[in-house]
C-alpha atoms as a PDB file:
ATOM      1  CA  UNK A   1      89.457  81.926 100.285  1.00  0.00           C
ATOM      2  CA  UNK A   2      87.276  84.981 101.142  1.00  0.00           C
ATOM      3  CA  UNK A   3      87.744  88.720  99.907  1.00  0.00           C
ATOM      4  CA  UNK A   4      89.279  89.940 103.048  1.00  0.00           C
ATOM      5  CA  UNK A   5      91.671  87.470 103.256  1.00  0.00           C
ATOM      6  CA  UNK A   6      92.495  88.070  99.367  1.00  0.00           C
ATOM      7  CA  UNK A   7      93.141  91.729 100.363  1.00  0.00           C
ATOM      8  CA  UNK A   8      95.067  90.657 103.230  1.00  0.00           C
ATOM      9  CA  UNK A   9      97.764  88.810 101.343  1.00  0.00           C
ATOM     10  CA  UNK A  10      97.910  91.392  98.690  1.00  0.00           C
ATOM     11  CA  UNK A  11      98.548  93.918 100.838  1.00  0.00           C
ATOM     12  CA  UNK A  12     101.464  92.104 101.981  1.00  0.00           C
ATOM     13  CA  UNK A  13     103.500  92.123  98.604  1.00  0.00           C
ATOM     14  CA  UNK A  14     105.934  94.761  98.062  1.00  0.00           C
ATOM     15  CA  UNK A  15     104.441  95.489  94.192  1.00  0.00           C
ATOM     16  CA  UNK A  16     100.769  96.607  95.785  1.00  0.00           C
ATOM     17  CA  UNK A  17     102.242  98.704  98.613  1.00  0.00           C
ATOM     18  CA  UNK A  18     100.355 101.824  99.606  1.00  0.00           C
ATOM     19  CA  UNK A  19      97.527 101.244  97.353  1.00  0.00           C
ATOM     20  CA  UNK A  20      94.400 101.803  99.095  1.00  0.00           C
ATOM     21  CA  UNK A  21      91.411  99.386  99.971  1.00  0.00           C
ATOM     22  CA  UNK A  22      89.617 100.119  96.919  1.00  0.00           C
ATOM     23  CA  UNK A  23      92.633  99.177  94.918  1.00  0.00           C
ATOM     24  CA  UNK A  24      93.083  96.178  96.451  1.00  0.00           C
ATOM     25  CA  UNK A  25      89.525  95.192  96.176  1.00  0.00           C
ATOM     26  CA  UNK A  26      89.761  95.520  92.589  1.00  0.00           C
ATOM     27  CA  UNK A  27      92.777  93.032  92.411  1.00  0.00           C
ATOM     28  CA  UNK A  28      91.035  90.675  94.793  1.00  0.00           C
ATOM     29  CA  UNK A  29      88.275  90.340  92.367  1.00  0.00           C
ATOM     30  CA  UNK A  30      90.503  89.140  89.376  1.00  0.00           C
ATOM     31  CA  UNK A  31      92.910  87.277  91.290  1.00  0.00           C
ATOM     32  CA  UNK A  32      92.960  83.575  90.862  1.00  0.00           C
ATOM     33  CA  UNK A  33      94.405  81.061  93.212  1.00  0.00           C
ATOM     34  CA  UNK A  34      96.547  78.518  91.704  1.00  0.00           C
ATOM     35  CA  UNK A  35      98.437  75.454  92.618  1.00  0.00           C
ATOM     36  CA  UNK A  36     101.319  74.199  91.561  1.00  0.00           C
ATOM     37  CA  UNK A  37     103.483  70.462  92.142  1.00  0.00           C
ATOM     38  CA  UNK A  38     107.305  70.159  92.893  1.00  0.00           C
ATOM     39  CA  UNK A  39     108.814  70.063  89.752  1.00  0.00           C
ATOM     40  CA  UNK A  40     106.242  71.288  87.598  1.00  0.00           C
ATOM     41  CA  UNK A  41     106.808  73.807  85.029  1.00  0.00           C
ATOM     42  CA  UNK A  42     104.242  76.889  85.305  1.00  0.00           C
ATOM     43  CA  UNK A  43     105.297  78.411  82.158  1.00  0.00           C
ATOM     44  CA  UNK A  44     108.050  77.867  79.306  1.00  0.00           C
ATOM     45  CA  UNK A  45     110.499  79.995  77.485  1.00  0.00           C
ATOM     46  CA  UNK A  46     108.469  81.670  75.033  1.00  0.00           C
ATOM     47  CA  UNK A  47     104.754  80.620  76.383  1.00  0.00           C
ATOM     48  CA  UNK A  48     102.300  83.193  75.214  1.00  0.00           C
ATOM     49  CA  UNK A  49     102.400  85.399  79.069  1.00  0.00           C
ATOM     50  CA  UNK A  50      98.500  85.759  79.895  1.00  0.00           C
ATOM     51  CA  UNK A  51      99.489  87.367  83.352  1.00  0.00           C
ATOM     52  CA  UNK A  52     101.816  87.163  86.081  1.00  0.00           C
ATOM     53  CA  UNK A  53     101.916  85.779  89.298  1.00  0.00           C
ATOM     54  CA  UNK A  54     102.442  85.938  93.265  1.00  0.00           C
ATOM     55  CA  UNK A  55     103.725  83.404  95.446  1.00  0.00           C
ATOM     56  CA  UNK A  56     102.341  82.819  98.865  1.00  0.00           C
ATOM     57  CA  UNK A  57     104.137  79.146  99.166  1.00  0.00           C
ATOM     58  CA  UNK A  58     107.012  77.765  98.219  1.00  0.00           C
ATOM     59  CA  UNK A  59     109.417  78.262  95.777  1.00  0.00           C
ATOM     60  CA  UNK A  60     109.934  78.985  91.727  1.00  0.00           C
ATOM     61  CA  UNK A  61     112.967  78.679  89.576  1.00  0.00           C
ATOM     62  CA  UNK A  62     113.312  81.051  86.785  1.00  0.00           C
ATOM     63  CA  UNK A  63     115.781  80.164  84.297  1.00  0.00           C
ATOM     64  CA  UNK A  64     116.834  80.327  80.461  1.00  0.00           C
ATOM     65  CA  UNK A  65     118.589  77.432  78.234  1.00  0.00           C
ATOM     66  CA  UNK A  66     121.030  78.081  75.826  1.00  0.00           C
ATOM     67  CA  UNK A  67     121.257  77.491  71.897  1.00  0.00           C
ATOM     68  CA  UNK A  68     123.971  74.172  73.614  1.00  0.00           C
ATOM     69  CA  UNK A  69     121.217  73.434  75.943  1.00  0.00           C
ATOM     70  CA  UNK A  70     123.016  74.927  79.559  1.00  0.00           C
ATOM     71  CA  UNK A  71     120.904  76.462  82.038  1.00  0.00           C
ATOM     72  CA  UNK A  72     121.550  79.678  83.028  1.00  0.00           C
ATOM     73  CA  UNK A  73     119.509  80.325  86.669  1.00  0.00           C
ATOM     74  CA  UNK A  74     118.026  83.743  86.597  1.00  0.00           C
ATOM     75  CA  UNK A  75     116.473  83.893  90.043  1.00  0.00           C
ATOM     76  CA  UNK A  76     115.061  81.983  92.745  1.00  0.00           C
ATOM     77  CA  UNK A  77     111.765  83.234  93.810  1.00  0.00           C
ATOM     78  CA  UNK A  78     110.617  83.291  97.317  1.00  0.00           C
ATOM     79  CA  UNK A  79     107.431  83.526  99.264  1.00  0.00           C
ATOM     80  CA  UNK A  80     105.975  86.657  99.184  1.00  0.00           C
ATOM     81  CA  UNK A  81     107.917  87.669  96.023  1.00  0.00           C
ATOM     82  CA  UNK A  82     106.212  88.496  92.287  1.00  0.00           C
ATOM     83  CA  UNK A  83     107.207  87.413  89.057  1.00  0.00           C
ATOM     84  CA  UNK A  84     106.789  87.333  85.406  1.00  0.00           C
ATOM     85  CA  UNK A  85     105.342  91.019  85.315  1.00  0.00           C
ATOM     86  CA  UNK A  86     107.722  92.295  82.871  1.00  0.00           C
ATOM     87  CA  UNK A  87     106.462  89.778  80.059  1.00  0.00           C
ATOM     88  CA  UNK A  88     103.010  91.871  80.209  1.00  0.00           C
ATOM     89  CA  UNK A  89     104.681  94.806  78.587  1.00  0.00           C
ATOM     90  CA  UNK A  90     107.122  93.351  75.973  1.00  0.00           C
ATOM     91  CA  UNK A  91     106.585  90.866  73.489  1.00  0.00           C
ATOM     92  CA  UNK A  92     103.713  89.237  75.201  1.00  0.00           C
ATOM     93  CA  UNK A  93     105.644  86.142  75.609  1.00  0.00           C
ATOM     94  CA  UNK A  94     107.505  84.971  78.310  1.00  0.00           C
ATOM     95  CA  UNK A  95     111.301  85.192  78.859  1.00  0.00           C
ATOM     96  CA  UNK A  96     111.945  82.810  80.766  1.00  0.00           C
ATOM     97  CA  UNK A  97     111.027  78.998  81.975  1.00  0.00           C
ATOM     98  CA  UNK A  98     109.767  78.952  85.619  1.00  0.00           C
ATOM     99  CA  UNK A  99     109.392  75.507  87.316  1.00  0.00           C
ATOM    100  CA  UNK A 100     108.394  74.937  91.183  1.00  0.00           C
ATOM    101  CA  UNK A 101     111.047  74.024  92.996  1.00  0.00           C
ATOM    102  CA  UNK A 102     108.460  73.113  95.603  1.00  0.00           C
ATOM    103  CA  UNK A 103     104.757  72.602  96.210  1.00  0.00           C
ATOM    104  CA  UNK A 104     103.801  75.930  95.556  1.00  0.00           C
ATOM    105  CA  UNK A 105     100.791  77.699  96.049  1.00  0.00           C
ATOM    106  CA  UNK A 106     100.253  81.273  93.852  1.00  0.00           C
ATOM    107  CA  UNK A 107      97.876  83.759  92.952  1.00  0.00           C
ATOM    108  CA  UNK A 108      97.661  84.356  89.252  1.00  0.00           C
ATOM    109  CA  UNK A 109      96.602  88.051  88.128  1.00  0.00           C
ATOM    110  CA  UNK A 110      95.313  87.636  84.182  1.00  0.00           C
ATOM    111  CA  UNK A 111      96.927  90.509  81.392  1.00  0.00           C
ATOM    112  CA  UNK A 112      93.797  91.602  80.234  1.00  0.00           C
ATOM    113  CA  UNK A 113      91.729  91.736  83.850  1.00  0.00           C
ATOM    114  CA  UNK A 114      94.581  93.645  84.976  1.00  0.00           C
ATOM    115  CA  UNK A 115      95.003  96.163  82.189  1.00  0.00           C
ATOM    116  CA  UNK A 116      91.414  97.279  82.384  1.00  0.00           C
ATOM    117  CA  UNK A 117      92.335  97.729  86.162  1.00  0.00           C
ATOM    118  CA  UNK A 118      95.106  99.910  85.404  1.00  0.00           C
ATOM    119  CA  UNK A 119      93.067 102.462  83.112  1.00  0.00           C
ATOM    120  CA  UNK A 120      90.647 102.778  85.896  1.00  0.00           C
ATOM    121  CA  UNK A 121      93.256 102.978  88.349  1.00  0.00           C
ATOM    122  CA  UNK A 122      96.476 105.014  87.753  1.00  0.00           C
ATOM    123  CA  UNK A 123      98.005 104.373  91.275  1.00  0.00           C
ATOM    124  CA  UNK A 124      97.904 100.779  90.542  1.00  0.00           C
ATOM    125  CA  UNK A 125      99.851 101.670  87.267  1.00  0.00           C
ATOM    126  CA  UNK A 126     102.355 103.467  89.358  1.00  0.00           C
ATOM    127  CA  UNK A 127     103.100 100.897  91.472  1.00  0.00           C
ATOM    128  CA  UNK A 128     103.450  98.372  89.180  1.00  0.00           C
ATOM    129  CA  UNK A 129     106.114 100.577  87.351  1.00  0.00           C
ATOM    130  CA  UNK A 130     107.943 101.362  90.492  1.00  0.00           C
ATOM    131  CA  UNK A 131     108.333  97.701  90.930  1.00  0.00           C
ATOM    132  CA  UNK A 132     109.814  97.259  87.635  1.00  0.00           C
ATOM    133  CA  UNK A 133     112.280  99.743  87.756  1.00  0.00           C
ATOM    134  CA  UNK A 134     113.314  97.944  91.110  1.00  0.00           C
ATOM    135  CA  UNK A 135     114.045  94.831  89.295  1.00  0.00           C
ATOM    136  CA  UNK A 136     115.403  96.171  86.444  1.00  0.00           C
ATOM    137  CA  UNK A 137     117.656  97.509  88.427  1.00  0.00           C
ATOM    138  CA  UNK A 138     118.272  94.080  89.965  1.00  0.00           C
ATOM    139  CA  UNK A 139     119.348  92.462  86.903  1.00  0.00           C
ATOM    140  CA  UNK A 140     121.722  94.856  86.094  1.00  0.00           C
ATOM    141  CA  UNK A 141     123.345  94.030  88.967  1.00  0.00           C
ATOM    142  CA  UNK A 142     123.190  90.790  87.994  1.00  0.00           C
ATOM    143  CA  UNK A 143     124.697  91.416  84.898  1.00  0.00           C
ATOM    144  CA  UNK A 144     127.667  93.111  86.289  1.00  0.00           C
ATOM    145  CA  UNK A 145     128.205  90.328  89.071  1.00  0.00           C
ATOM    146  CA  UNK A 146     128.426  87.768  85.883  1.00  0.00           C
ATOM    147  CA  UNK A 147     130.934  89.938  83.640  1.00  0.00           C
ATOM    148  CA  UNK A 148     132.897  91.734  86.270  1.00  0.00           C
ATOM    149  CA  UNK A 149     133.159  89.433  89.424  1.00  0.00           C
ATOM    150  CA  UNK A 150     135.543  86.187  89.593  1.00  0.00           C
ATOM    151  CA  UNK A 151     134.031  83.229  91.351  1.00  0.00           C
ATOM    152  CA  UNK A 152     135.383  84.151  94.678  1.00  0.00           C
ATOM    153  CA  UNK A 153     133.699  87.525  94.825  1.00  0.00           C
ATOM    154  CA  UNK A 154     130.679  85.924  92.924  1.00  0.00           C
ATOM    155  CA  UNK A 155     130.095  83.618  96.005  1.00  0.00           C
ATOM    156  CA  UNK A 156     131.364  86.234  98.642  1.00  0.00           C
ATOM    157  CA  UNK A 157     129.077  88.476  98.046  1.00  0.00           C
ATOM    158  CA  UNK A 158     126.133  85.707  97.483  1.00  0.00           C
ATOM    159  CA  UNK A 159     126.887  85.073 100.694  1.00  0.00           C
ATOM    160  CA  UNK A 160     127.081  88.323 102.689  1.00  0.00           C
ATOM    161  CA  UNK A 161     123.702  89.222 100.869  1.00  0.00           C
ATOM    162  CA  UNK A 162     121.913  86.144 102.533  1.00  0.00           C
ATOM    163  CA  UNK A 163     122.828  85.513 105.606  1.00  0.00           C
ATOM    164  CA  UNK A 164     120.639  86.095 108.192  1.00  0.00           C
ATOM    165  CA  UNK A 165     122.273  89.182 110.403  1.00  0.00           C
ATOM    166  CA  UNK A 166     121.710  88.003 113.554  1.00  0.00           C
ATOM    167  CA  UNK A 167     122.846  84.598 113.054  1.00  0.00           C
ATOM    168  CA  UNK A 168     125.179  84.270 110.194  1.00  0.00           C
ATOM    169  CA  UNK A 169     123.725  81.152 108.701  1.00  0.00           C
ATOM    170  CA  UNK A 170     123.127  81.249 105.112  1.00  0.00           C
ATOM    171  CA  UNK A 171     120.578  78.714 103.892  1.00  0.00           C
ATOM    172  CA  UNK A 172     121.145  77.372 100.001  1.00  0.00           C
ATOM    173  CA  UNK A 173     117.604  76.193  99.724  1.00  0.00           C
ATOM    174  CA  UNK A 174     118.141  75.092  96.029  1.00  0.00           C
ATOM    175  CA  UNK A 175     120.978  73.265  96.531  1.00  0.00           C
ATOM    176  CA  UNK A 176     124.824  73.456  95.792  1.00  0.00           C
ATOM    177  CA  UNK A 177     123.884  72.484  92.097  1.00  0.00           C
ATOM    178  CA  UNK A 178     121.467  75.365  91.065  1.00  0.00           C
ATOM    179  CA  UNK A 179     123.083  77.714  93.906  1.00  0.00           C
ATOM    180  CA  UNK A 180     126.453  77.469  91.841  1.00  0.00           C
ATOM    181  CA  UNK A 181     124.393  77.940  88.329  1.00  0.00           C
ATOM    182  CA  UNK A 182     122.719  81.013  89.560  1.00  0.00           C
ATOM    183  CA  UNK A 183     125.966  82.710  90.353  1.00  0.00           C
ATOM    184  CA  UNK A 184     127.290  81.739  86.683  1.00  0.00           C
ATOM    185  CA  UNK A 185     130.104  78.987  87.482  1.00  0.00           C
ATOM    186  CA  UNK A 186     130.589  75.295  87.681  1.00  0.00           C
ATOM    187  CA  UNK A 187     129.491  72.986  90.625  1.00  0.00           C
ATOM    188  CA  UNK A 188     133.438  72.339  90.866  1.00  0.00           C
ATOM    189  CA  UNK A 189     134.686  76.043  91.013  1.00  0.00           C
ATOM    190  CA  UNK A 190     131.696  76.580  93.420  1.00  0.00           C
ATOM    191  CA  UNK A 191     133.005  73.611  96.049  1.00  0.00           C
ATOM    192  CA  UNK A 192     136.720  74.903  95.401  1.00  0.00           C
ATOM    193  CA  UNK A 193     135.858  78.338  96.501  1.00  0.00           C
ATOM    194  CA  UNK A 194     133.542  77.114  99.608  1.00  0.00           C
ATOM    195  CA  UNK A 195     135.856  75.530 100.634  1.00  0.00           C
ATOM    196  CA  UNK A 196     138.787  77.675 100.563  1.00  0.00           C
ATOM    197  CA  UNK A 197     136.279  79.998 102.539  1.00  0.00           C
ATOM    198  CA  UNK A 198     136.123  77.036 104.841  1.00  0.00           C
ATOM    199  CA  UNK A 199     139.825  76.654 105.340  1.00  0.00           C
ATOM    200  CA  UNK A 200     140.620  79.857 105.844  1.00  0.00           C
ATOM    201  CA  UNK A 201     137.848  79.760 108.831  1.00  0.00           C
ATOM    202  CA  UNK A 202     135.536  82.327 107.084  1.00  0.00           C
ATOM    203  CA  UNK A 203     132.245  79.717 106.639  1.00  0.00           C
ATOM    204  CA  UNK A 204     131.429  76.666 108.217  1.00  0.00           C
ATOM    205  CA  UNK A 205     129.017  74.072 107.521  1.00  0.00           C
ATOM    206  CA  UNK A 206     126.040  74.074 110.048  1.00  0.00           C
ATOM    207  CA  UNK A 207     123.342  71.590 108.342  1.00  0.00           C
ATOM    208  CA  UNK A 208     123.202  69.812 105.244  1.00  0.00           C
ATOM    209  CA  UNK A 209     122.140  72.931 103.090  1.00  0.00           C
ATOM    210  CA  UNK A 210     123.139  75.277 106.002  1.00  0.00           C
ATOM    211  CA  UNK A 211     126.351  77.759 106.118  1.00  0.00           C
ATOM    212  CA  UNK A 212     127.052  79.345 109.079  1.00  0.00           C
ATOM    213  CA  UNK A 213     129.275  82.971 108.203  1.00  0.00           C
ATOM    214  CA  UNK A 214     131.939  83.017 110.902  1.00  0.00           C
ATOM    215  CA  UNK A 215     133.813  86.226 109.928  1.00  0.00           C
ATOM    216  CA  UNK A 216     131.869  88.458 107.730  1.00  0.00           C
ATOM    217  CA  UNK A 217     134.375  91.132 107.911  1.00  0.00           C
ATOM    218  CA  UNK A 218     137.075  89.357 106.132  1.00  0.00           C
ATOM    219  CA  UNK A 219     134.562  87.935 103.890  1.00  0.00           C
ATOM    220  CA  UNK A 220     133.998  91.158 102.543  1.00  0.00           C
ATOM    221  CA  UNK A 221     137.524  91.406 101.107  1.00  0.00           C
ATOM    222  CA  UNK A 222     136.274  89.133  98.592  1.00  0.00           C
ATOM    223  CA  UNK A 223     133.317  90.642  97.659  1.00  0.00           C
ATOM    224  CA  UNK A 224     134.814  93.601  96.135  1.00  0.00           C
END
Protein backbone atom coordinates (compact mmCIF):
# COMPACT_ATOMS: atom_id res chain seq x y z
CA UNK A 1 0.00 0.00 0.00
CA UNK A 2 1.60 3.37 -0.94
CA UNK A 3 1.69 6.70 1.21
CA UNK A 4 -1.03 8.39 -0.64
CA UNK A 5 -3.28 5.79 -0.41
CA UNK A 6 -2.38 5.48 3.49
CA UNK A 7 -3.39 9.18 3.73
CA UNK A 8 -6.35 8.54 1.75
CA UNK A 9 -7.99 6.08 4.10
CA UNK A 10 -7.00 8.02 7.10
CA UNK A 11 -8.49 10.86 6.06
CA UNK A 12 -11.62 9.04 5.83
CA UNK A 13 -12.02 8.14 9.65
CA UNK A 14 -14.00 10.35 11.75
CA UNK A 15 -11.01 10.40 14.71
CA UNK A 16 -8.36 12.19 12.05
CA UNK A 17 -10.91 14.67 10.66
CA UNK A 18 -9.63 18.11 9.73
CA UNK A 19 -6.11 17.36 10.41
CA UNK A 20 -4.02 18.58 7.72
CA UNK A 21 -1.68 16.72 5.15
CA UNK A 22 1.24 16.97 7.27
CA UNK A 23 -0.64 15.33 10.05
CA UNK A 24 -1.69 12.69 8.19
CA UNK A 25 1.65 12.03 6.73
CA UNK A 26 2.96 11.58 10.07
CA UNK A 27 0.31 8.81 10.89
CA UNK A 28 0.88 7.20 7.52
CA UNK A 29 4.41 6.64 8.44
CA UNK A 30 3.67 4.62 11.72
CA UNK A 31 0.68 2.97 10.59
CA UNK A 32 0.83 -0.73 10.13
CA UNK A 33 -1.47 -2.82 8.07
CA UNK A 34 -2.76 -5.83 9.69
CA UNK A 35 -4.85 -8.81 8.95
CA UNK A 36 -7.01 -10.54 10.78
CA UNK A 37 -9.21 -14.28 10.29
CA UNK A 38 -12.98 -14.80 11.14
CA UNK A 39 -13.02 -15.71 14.50
CA UNK A 40 -9.77 -14.70 15.62
CA UNK A 41 -9.20 -12.85 18.71
CA UNK A 42 -7.00 -9.54 18.12
CA UNK A 43 -6.63 -8.82 21.68
CA UNK A 44 -7.90 -10.23 25.20
CA UNK A 45 -9.35 -8.79 28.31
CA UNK A 46 -6.48 -7.47 30.02
CA UNK A 47 -3.69 -7.83 27.06
CA UNK A 48 -0.97 -5.32 27.67
CA UNK A 49 -2.71 -2.38 24.83
CA UNK A 50 0.47 -1.46 22.58
CA UNK A 51 -1.90 0.73 20.32
CA UNK A 52 -5.16 0.86 18.83
CA UNK A 53 -6.62 0.18 15.71
CA UNK A 54 -8.78 1.12 12.47
CA UNK A 55 -10.86 -1.02 10.49
CA UNK A 56 -11.06 -0.73 6.78
CA UNK A 57 -12.81 -4.42 6.40
CA UNK A 58 -15.00 -6.26 8.10
CA UNK A 59 -16.14 -6.53 11.36
CA UNK A 60 -14.89 -6.73 15.30
CA UNK A 61 -16.72 -7.78 18.38
CA UNK A 62 -15.85 -6.10 21.53
CA UNK A 63 -17.03 -7.73 24.53
CA UNK A 64 -16.35 -8.48 28.38
CA UNK A 65 -16.99 -11.94 30.40
CA UNK A 66 -18.18 -12.06 33.67
CA UNK A 67 -16.71 -13.48 37.09
CA UNK A 68 -19.89 -16.63 35.93
CA UNK A 69 -18.38 -16.58 32.57
CA UNK A 70 -21.55 -14.55 30.47
CA UNK A 71 -20.70 -12.32 27.78
CA UNK A 72 -21.71 -9.05 27.92
CA UNK A 73 -21.41 -7.45 24.02
CA UNK A 74 -20.05 -3.99 24.27
CA UNK A 75 -20.11 -2.97 20.63
CA UNK A 76 -19.97 -4.12 17.22
CA UNK A 77 -17.45 -2.34 15.21
CA UNK A 78 -17.90 -1.44 11.66
CA UNK A 79 -15.84 -0.48 8.69
CA UNK A 80 -14.50 2.70 8.89
CA UNK A 81 -14.91 2.82 12.71
CA UNK A 82 -11.78 3.02 15.49
CA UNK A 83 -11.31 1.19 18.49
CA UNK A 84 -9.38 0.38 21.51
CA UNK A 85 -8.04 4.10 21.86
CA UNK A 86 -9.16 4.58 25.29
CA UNK A 87 -6.82 1.67 26.66
CA UNK A 88 -3.76 4.09 25.59
CA UNK A 89 -4.59 6.44 28.39
CA UNK A 90 -5.69 4.22 31.36
CA UNK A 91 -4.14 1.34 32.75
CA UNK A 92 -2.26 0.41 29.67
CA UNK A 93 -4.18 -2.71 29.39
CA UNK A 94 -7.01 -3.47 27.51
CA UNK A 95 -10.68 -3.53 28.64
CA UNK A 96 -12.06 -5.51 26.68
CA UNK A 97 -11.74 -8.87 24.35
CA UNK A 98 -12.14 -8.02 20.61
CA UNK A 99 -12.52 -10.98 18.15
CA UNK A 100 -13.26 -10.62 14.20
CA UNK A 101 -16.43 -11.40 13.49
CA UNK A 102 -15.19 -11.48 9.91
CA UNK A 103 -12.09 -11.47 7.73
CA UNK A 104 -10.96 -8.27 8.69
CA UNK A 105 -8.45 -6.15 7.42
CA UNK A 106 -7.04 -3.08 9.97
CA UNK A 107 -4.51 -0.61 10.36
CA UNK A 108 -2.74 -0.78 13.67
CA UNK A 109 -1.32 2.68 15.08
CA UNK A 110 1.53 1.58 17.93
CA UNK A 111 1.25 3.63 21.72
CA UNK A 112 4.57 4.77 21.70
CA UNK A 113 4.90 5.86 17.69
CA UNK A 114 1.84 7.67 18.32
CA UNK A 115 2.63 9.49 21.54
CA UNK A 116 5.80 10.98 20.15
CA UNK A 117 3.36 12.12 17.30
CA UNK A 118 1.16 13.80 19.62
CA UNK A 119 3.98 16.01 21.39
CA UNK A 120 4.98 17.14 18.02
CA UNK A 121 1.58 17.59 16.98
CA UNK A 122 -1.09 19.12 19.31
CA UNK A 123 -3.97 19.08 16.69
CA UNK A 124 -3.55 15.44 16.46
CA UNK A 125 -3.93 15.42 20.35
CA UNK A 126 -7.09 17.35 19.96
CA UNK A 127 -8.65 15.22 17.81
CA UNK A 128 -7.99 12.25 19.38
CA UNK A 129 -9.63 13.74 22.61
CA UNK A 130 -12.62 14.98 20.78
CA UNK A 131 -13.15 11.47 19.70
CA UNK A 132 -13.09 10.20 23.11
CA UNK A 133 -15.38 12.39 24.60
CA UNK A 134 -17.74 11.24 21.66
CA UNK A 135 -17.62 7.76 22.83
CA UNK A 136 -17.64 8.33 26.21
CA UNK A 137 -20.53 9.81 25.71
CA UNK A 138 -21.73 6.74 23.81
CA UNK A 139 -21.40 4.42 26.57
CA UNK A 140 -23.21 6.33 28.82
CA UNK A 141 -25.90 5.97 26.77
CA UNK A 142 -25.33 2.63 26.81
CA UNK A 143 -25.38 2.44 30.30
CA UNK A 144 -28.67 4.08 30.70
CA UNK A 145 -30.33 1.90 27.82
CA UNK A 146 -29.17 -1.28 30.13
CA UNK A 147 -30.49 0.10 33.64
CA UNK A 148 -33.39 2.20 32.55
CA UNK A 149 -34.96 0.60 29.35
CA UNK A 150 -37.18 -2.76 29.43
CA UNK A 151 -36.56 -5.12 26.57
CA UNK A 152 -39.20 -3.66 24.41
CA UNK A 153 -37.74 -0.18 24.37
CA UNK A 154 -34.20 -1.83 24.43
CA UNK A 155 -34.97 -3.36 20.94
CA UNK A 156 -37.25 -0.40 19.75
CA UNK A 157 -34.93 1.89 19.85
CA UNK A 158 -32.02 -0.62 18.49
CA UNK A 159 -34.06 -0.64 15.82
CA UNK A 160 -35.10 2.92 14.90
CA UNK A 161 -31.27 3.75 15.32
CA UNK A 162 -30.34 1.29 12.40
CA UNK A 163 -32.48 1.23 9.92
CA UNK A 164 -31.60 2.56 6.88
CA UNK A 165 -34.02 5.86 6.32
CA UNK A 166 -34.85 5.43 3.04
CA UNK A 167 -35.66 1.90 3.16
CA UNK A 168 -36.55 0.74 6.56
CA UNK A 169 -34.59 -2.46 6.55
CA UNK A 170 -32.53 -3.05 9.49
CA UNK A 171 -29.69 -5.52 8.92
CA UNK A 172 -28.55 -7.70 12.27
CA UNK A 173 -25.23 -8.54 10.78
CA UNK A 174 -24.14 -10.44 14.00
CA UNK A 175 -26.92 -12.40 14.30
CA UNK A 176 -30.08 -12.76 16.58
CA UNK A 177 -27.66 -14.38 19.22
CA UNK A 178 -25.04 -11.55 19.80
CA UNK A 179 -27.72 -8.84 18.52
CA UNK A 180 -29.89 -9.85 21.67
CA UNK A 181 -26.53 -9.92 24.02
CA UNK A 182 -25.55 -6.50 22.96
CA UNK A 183 -28.83 -5.02 24.00
CA UNK A 184 -28.47 -6.86 27.55
CA UNK A 185 -31.34 -9.66 27.37
CA UNK A 186 -31.86 -13.25 26.53
CA UNK A 187 -32.11 -14.77 22.95
CA UNK A 188 -35.78 -15.75 24.22
CA UNK A 189 -36.99 -12.24 25.46
CA UNK A 190 -35.30 -10.91 22.23
CA UNK A 191 -37.60 -13.38 19.77
CA UNK A 192 -40.69 -12.64 22.17
CA UNK A 193 -40.39 -8.98 21.65
CA UNK A 194 -39.61 -9.28 17.67
CA UNK A 195 -42.13 -10.84 17.36
CA UNK A 196 -44.76 -9.07 19.13
CA UNK A 197 -43.34 -6.14 16.89
CA UNK A 198 -44.17 -8.52 14.11
CA UNK A 199 -47.73 -9.16 15.11
CA UNK A 200 -48.67 -6.02 15.74
CA UNK A 201 -47.43 -5.21 11.94
CA UNK A 202 -44.60 -2.85 13.13
CA UNK A 203 -41.43 -5.15 11.55
CA UNK A 204 -41.35 -7.70 9.11
CA UNK A 205 -38.86 -10.12 8.13
CA UNK A 206 -37.24 -9.29 4.67
CA UNK A 207 -34.07 -11.79 4.48
CA UNK A 208 -32.62 -14.16 6.74
CA UNK A 209 -30.75 -11.47 8.93
CA UNK A 210 -32.90 -8.68 7.32
CA UNK A 211 -35.86 -6.56 9.12
CA UNK A 212 -37.76 -4.47 7.17
CA UNK A 213 -39.41 -1.35 9.71
CA UNK A 214 -42.97 -1.01 8.44
CA UNK A 215 -44.26 1.71 10.82
CA UNK A 216 -41.57 3.62 12.47
CA UNK A 217 -43.92 6.01 13.97
CA UNK A 218 -45.61 3.63 16.24
CA UNK A 219 -42.38 2.03 16.84
CA UNK A 220 -41.30 4.94 18.55
CA UNK A 221 -43.88 4.53 21.32
CA UNK A 222 -41.68 1.92 22.49
CA UNK A 223 -38.61 3.49 22.45
CA UNK A 224 -39.32 5.89 25.09
Amino acid sequence: MSHSEKNEILAGFPLFSGLEEDHLNTLARIAIPKRIAKKAVLFREGDEAKGFFLLLKGRIKLSKVSSTGKEQILHFVQKGQSFAEAALYMNRSYPATAQALDESELFFIPREALSEAMSSDPGLAMNLIAHLARYLQLLTRKVEELSLMDATARLAQHLLGNMEPATGLVRLSAGKGQTASSLGMAVETFSRTLTRFKDEGLVKEASPGVLQVLDAEKLKNFSA
